[in-house]
C-alpha atoms as a PDB file:
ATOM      1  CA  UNK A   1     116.377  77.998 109.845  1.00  0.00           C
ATOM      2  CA  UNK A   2     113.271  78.001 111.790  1.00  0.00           C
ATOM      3  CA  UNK A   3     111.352  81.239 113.466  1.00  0.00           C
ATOM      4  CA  UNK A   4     108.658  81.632 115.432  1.00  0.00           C
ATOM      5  CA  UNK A   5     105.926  84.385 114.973  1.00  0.00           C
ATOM      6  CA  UNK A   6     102.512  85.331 116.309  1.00  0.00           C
ATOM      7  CA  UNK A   7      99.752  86.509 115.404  1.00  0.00           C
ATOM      8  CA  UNK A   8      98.292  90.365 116.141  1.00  0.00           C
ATOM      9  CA  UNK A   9      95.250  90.934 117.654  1.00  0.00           C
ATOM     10  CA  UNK A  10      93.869  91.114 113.605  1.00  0.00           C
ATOM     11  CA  UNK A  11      95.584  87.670 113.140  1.00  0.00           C
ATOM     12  CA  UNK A  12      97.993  88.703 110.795  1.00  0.00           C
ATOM     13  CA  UNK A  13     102.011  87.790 111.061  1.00  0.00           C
ATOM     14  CA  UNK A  14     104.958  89.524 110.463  1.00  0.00           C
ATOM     15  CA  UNK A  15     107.603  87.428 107.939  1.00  0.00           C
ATOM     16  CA  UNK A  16     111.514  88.051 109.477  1.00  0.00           C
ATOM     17  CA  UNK A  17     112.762  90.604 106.890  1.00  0.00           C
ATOM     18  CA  UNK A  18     115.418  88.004 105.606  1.00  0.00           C
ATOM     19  CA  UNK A  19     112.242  85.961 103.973  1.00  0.00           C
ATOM     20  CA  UNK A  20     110.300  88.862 102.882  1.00  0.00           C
ATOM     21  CA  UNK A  21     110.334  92.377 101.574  1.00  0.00           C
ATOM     22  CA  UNK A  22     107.871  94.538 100.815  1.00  0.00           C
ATOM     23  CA  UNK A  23     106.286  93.780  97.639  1.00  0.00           C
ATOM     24  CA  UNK A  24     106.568  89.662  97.754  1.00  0.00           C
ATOM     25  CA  UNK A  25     103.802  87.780  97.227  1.00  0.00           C
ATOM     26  CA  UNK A  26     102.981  84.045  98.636  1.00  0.00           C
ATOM     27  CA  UNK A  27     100.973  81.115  97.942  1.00  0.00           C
ATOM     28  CA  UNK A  28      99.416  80.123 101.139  1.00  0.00           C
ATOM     29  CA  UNK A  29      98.583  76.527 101.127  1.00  0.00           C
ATOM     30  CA  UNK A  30      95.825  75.367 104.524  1.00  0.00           C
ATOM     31  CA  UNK A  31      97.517  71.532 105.538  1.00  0.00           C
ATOM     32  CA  UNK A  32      95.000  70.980 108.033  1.00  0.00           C
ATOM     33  CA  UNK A  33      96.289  72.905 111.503  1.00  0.00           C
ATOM     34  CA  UNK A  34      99.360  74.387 109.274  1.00  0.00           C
ATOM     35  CA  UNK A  35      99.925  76.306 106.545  1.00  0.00           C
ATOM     36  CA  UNK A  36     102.326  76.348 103.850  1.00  0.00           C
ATOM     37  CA  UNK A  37     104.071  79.336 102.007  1.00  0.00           C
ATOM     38  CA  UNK A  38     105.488  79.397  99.009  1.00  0.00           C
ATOM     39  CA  UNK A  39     106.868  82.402  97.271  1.00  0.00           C
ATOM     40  CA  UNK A  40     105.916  83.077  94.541  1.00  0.00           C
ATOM     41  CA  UNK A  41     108.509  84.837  91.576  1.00  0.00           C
ATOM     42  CA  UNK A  42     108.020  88.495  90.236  1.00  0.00           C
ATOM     43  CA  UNK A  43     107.599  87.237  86.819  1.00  0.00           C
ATOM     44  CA  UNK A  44     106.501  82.894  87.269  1.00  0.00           C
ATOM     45  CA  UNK A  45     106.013  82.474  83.587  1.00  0.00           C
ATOM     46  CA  UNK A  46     109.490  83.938  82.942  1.00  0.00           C
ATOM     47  CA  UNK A  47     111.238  82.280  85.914  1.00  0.00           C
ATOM     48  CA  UNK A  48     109.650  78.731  84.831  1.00  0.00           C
ATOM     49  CA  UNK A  49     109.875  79.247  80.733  1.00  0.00           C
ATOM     50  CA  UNK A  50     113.325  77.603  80.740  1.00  0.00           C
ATOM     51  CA  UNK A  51     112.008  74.285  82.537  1.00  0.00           C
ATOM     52  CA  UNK A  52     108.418  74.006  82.642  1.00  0.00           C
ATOM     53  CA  UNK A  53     107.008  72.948  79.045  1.00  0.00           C
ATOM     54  CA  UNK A  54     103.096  72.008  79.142  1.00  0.00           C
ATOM     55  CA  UNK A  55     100.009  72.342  77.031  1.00  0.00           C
ATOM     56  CA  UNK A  56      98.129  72.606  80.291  1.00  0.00           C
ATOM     57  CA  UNK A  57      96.543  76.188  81.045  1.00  0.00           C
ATOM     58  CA  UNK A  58      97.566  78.264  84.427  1.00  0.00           C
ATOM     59  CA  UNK A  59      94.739  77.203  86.798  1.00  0.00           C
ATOM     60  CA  UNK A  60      95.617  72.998  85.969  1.00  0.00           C
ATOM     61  CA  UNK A  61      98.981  73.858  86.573  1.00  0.00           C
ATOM     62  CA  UNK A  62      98.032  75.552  89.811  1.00  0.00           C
ATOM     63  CA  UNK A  63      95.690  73.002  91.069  1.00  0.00           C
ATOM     64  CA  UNK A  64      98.299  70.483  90.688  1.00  0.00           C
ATOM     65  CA  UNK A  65     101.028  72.531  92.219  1.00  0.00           C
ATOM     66  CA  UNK A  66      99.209  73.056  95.127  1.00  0.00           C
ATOM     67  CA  UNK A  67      97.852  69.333  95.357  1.00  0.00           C
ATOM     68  CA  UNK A  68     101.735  67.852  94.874  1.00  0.00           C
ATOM     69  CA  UNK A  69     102.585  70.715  97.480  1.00  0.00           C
ATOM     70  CA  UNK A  70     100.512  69.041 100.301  1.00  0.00           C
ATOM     71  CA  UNK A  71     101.266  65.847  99.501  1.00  0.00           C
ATOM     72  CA  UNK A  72     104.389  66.348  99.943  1.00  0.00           C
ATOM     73  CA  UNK A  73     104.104  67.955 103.500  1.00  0.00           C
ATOM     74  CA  UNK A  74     101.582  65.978 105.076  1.00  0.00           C
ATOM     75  CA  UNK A  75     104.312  62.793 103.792  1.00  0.00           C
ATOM     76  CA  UNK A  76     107.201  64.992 105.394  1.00  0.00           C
ATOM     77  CA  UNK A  77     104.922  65.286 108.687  1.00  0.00           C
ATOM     78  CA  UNK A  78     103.882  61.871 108.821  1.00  0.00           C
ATOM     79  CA  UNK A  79     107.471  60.675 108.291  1.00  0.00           C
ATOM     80  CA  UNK A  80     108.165  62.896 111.633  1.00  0.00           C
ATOM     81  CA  UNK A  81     105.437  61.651 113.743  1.00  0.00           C
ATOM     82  CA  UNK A  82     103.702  65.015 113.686  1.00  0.00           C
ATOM     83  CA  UNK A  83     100.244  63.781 112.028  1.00  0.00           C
END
């Protein structure tokens, strides 16, 4: 499901309520003229312990998080036409 939203006069947006509650935090992730967000679980280490097994330290794992992250959209845009 797409929305669209718009900026205040501040420039900040309002998530629809069925994507966000108070209290959520996002990773916001500057693709050129978009932005990608990904939210981001109460507990990360706890919600990835069962999967994710690395020597590498948080701010590696970040950096390539958000590096695969827009790879992967600017493919999914180019694949549409869109960049």
């Amino acid at each position: 499901m797409a929305y669209v939203v718009k900026a205040d006069d501040r420039g900040r947006i309002k998530l629809p309520k069925d994507i966000a509650t108070p209290g959520d935090r996002f990773l916001i992730i500057p693709v050129g003229r978009r932005i990608v967000l990904l939210k981001i679980p109460p507990k990360p280490i706890e919600a990835s312990s069962s999967w994710l097994h690395t020597e590498k330290d948080k701010r590696e794992l970040r950096s390539l998080a958000e590096s695969q992250a827009i790879k992967e959209v600017e493919d999914k845009l180019r694949r549409k036409g869109v960049c």
